[in-house]
N, C-alpha and C. Protein backbone atom coordinates (compact mmCIF):
# COMPACT_ATOMS: atom_id res chain seq x y z
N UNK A 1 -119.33 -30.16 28.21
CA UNK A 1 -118.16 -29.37 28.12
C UNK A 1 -117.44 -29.57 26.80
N UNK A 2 -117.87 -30.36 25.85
CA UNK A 2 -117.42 -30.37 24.53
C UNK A 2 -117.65 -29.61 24.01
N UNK A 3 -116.73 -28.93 23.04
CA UNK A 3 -116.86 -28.14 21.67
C UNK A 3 -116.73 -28.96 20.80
N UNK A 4 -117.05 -28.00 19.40
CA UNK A 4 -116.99 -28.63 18.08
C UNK A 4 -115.63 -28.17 17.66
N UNK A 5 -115.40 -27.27 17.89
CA UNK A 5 -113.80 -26.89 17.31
C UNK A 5 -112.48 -27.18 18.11
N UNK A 6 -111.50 -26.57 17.75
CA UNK A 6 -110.32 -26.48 18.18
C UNK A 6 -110.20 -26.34 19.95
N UNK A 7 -108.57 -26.58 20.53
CA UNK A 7 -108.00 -26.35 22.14
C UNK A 7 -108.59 -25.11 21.99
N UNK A 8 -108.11 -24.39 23.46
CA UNK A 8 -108.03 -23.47 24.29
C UNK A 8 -106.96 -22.59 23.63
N UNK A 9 -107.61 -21.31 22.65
CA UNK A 9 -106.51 -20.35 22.01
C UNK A 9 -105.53 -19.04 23.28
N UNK A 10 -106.96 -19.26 23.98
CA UNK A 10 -106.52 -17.64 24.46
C UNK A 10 -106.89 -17.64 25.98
N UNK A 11 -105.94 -17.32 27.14
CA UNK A 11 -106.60 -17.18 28.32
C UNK A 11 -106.17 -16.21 28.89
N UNK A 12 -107.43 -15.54 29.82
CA UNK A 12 -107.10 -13.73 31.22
C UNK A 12 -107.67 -14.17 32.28
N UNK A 13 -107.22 -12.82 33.07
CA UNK A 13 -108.29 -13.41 34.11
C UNK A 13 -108.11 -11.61 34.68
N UNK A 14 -109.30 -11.61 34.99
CA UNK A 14 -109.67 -10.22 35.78
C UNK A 14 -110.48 -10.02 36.94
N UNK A 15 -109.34 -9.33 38.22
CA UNK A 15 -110.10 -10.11 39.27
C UNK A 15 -110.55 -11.39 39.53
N UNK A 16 -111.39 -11.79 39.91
CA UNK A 16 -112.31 -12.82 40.15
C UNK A 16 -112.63 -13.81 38.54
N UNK A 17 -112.82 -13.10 37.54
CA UNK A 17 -113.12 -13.49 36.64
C UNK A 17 -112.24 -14.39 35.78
N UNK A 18 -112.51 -15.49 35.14
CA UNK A 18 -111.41 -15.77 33.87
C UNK A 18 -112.00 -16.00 32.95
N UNK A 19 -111.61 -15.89 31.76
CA UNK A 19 -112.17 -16.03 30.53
C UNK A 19 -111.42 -16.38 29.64
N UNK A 20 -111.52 -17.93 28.99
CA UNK A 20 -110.37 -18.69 27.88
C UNK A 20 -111.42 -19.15 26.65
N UNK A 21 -110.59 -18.48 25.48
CA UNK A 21 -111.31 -18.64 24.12
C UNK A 21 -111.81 -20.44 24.01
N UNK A 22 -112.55 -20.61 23.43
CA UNK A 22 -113.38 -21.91 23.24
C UNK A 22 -113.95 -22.02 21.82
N UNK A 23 -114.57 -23.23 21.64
CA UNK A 23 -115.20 -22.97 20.07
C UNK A 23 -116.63 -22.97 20.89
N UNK A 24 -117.66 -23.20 19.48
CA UNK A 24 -118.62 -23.21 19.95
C UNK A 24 -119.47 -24.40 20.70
N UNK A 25 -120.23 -24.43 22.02
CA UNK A 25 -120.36 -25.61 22.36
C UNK A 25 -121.45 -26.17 21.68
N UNK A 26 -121.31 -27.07 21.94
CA UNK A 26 -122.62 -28.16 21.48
C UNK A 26 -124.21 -28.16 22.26
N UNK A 27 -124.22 -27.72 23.51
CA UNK A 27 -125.34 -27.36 24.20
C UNK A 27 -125.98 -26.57 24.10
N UNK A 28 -127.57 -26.61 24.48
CA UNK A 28 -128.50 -25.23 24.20
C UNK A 28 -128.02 -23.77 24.76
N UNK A 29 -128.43 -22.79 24.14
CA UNK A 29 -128.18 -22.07 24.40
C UNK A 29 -129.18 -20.83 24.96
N UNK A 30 -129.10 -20.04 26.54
CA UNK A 30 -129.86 -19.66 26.56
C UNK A 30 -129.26 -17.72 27.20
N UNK A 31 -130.04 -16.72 26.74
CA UNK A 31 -129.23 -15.48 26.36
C UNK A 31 -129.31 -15.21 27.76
N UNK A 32 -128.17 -14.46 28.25
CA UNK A 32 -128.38 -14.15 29.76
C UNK A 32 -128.75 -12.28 29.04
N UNK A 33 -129.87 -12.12 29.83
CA UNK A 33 -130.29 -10.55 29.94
C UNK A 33 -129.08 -9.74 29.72
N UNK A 34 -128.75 -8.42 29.06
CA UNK A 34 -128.35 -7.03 29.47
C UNK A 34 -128.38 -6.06 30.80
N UNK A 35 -127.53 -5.74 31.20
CA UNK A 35 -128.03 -4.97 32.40
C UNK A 35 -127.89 -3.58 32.32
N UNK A 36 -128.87 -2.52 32.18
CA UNK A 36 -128.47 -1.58 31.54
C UNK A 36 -127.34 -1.54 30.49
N UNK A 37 -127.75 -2.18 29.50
CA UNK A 37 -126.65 -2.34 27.95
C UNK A 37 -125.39 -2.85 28.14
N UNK A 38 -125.09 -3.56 29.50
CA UNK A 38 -123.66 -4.23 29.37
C UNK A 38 -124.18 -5.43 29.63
N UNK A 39 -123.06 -6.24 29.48
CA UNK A 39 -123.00 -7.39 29.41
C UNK A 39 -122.13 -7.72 30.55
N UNK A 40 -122.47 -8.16 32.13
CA UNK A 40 -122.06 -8.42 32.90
C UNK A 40 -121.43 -10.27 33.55
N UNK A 41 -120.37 -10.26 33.30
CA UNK A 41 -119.74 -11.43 33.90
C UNK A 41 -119.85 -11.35 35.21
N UNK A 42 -119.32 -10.68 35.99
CA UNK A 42 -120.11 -10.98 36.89
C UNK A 42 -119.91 -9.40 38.17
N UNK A 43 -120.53 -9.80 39.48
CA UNK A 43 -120.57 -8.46 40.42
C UNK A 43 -119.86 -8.82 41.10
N UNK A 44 -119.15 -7.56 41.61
CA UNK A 44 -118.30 -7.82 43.18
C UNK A 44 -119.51 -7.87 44.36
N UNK A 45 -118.75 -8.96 45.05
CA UNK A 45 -119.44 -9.12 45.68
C UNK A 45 -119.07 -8.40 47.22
N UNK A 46 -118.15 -8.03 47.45
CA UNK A 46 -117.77 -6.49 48.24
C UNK A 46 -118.22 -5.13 47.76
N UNK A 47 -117.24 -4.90 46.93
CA UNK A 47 -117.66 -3.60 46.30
C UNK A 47 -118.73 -3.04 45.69
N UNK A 48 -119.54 -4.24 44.82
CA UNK A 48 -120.58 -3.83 43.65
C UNK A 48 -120.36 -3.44 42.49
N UNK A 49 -119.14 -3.31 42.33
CA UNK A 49 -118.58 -3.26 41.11
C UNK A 49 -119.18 -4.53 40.13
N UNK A 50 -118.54 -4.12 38.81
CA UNK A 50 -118.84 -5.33 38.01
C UNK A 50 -118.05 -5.40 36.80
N UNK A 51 -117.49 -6.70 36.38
CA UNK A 51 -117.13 -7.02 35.05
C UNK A 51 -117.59 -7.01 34.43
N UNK A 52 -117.67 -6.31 33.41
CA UNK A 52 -118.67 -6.46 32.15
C UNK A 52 -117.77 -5.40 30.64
N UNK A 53 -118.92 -5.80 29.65
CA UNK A 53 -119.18 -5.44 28.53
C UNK A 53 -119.73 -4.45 27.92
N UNK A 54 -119.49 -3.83 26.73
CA UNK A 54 -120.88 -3.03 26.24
C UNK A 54 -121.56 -4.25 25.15
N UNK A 55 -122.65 -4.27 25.10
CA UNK A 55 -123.60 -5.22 24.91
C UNK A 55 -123.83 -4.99 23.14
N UNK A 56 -123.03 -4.29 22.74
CA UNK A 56 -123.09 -3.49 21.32
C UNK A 56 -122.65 -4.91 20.32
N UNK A 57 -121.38 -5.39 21.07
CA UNK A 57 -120.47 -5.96 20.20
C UNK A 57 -120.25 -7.76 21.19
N UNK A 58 -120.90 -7.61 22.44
CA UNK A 58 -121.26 -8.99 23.13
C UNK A 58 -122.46 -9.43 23.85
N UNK A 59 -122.62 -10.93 23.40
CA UNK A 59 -123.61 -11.66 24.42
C UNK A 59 -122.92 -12.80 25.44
N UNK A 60 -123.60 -12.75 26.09
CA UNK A 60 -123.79 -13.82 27.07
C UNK A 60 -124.63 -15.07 27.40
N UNK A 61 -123.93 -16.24 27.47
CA UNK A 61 -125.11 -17.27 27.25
C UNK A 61 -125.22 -18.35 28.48
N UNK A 62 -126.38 -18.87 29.08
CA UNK A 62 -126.39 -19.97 29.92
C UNK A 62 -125.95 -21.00 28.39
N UNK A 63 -125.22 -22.10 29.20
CA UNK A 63 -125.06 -23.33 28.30
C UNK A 63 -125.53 -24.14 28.50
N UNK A 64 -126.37 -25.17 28.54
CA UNK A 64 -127.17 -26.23 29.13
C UNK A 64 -125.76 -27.75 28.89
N UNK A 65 -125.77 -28.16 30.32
CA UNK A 65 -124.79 -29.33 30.49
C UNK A 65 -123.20 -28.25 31.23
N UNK A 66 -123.10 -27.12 30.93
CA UNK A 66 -122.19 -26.47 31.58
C UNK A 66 -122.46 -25.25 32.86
N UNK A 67 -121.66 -25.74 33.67
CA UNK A 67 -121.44 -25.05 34.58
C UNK A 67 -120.57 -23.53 34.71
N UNK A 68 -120.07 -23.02 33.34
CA UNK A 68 -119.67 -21.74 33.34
C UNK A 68 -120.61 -21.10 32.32
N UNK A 69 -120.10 -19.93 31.69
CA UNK A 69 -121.42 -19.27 30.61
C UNK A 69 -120.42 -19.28 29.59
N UNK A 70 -120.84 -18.80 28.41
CA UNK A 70 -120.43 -18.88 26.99
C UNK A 70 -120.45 -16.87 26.18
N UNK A 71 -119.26 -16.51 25.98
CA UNK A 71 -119.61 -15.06 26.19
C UNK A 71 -119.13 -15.30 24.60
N UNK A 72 -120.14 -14.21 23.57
CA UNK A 72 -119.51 -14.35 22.33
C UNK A 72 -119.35 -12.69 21.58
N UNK A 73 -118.17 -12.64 21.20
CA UNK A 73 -117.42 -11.20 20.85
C UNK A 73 -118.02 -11.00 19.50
N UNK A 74 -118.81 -9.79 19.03
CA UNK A 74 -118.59 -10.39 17.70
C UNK A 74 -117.61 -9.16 16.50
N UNK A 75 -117.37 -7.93 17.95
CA UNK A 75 -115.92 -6.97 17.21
C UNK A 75 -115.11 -6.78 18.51
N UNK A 76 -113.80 -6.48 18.42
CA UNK A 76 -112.94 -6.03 19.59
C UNK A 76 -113.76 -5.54 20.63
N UNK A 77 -113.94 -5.61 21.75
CA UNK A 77 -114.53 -5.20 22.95
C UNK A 77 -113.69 -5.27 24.25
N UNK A 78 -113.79 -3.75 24.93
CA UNK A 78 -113.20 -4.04 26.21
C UNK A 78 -114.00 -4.59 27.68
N UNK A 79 -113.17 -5.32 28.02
CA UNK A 79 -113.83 -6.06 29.44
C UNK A 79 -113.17 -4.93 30.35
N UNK A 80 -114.17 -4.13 31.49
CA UNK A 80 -113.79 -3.58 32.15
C UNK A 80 -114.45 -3.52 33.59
N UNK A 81 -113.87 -3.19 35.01
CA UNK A 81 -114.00 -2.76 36.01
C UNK A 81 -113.64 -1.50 36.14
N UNK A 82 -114.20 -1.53 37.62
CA UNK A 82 -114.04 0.35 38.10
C UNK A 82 -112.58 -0.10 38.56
N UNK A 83 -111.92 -1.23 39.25
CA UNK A 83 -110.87 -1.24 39.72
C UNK A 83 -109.40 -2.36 39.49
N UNK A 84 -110.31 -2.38 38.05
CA UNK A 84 -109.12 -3.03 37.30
C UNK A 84 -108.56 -2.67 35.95
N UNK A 85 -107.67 -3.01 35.18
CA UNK A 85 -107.71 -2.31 33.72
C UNK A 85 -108.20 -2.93 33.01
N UNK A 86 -108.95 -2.50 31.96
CA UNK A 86 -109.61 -2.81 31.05
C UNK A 86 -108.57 -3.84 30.01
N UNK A 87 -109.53 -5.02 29.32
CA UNK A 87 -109.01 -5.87 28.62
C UNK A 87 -109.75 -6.05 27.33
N UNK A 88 -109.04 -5.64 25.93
CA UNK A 88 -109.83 -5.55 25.19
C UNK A 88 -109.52 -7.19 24.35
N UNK A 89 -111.31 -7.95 24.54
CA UNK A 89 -111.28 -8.79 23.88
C UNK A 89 -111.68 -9.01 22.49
N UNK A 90 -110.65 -9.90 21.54
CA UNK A 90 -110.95 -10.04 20.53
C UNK A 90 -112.13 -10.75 19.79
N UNK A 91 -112.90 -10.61 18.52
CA UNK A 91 -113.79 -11.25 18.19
C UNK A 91 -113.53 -13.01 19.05
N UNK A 92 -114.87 -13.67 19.30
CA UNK A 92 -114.58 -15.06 19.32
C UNK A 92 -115.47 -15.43 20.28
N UNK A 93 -115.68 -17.12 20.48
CA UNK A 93 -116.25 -17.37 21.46
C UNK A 93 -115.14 -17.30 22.80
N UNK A 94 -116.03 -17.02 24.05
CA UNK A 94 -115.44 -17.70 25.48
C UNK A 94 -116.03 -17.87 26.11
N UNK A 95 -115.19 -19.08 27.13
CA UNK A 95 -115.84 -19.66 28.67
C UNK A 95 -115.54 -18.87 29.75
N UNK A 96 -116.63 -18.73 30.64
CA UNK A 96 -116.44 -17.33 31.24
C UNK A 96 -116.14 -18.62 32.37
N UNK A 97 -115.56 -18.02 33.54
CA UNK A 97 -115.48 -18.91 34.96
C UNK A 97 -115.16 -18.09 35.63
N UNK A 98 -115.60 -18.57 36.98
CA UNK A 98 -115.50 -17.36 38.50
C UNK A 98 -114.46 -18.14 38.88
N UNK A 99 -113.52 -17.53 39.53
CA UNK A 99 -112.38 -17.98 40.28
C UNK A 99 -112.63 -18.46 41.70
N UNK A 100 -112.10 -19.91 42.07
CA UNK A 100 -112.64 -20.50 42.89
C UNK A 100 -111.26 -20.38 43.97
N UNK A 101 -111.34 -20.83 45.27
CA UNK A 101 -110.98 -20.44 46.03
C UNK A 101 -111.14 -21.69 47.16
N UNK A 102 -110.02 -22.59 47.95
CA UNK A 102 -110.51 -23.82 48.82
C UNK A 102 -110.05 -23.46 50.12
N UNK A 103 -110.74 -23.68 50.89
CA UNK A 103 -111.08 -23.59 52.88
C UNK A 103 -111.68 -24.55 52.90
N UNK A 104 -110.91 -25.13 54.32
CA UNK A 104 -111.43 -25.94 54.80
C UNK A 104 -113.16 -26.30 55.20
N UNK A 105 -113.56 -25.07 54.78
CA UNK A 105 -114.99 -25.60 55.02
C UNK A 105 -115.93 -25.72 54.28
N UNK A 106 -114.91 -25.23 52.64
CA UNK A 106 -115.66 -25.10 50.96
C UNK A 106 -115.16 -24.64 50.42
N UNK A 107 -115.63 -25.21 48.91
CA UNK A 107 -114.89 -24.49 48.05
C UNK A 107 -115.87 -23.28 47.57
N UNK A 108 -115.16 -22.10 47.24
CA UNK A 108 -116.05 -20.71 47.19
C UNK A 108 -115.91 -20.13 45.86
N UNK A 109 -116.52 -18.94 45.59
CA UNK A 109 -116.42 -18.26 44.42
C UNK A 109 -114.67 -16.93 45.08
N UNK A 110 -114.27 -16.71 44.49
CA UNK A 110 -113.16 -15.65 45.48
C UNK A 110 -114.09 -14.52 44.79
N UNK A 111 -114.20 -13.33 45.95
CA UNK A 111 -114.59 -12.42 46.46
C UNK A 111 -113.71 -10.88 45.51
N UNK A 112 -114.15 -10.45 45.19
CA UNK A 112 -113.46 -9.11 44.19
C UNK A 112 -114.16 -7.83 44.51
């Protein structure tokens, strides 16, 4: 979970999703696929909807040693759903994370 650079510049959260600027990490890096040309953070898991990207101007990365992904901007891009408003993110790296959620019988991903 180390970076090489600087704190935590920038944080959102959409739906289910959050996403806070980071530098770059120190761990391997491995490209998560396109899905039809976006770049998906992640699916509802009700609806089917999905957070995502156009894949023009972002990637997505497994991080090896981290448990969230590594999303990197490389011009203004909007993050959008069918049922949320769109958030246009600026160039940069981020840590993507699913919003977690505690019951007594686990802790969960929350549901969007």
């Amino acid at each position: 979970m180390s970076t090489e650079q600087g704190e935590v510049q920038m944080q959102i959260r959409q739906g289910d999703v959050f996403v806070e600027k980071c530098g770059k990490p120190s761990g391997e890096l491995t490209e998560v696929k396109p899905d039809q040309g976006r770049v998906v953070l992640a699916y509802g898991e009700v609806t089917g909807h999905a957070h995502a990207l156009s894949g023009k101007h972002a990637k997505l990365y497994d991080v090896k040693g981290w448990v969230d992904r590594l999303l990197v901007v490389t011009k203004a891009t909007a993050l959008m759903h069918e049922e949320h408003g769109h958030i246009t993110l600026p160039p940069g790296n981020y840590r993507v994370k699913r919003q977690r959620e505690y019951t007594p019988e686990t802790i969960r991903n929350v549901a969007d």
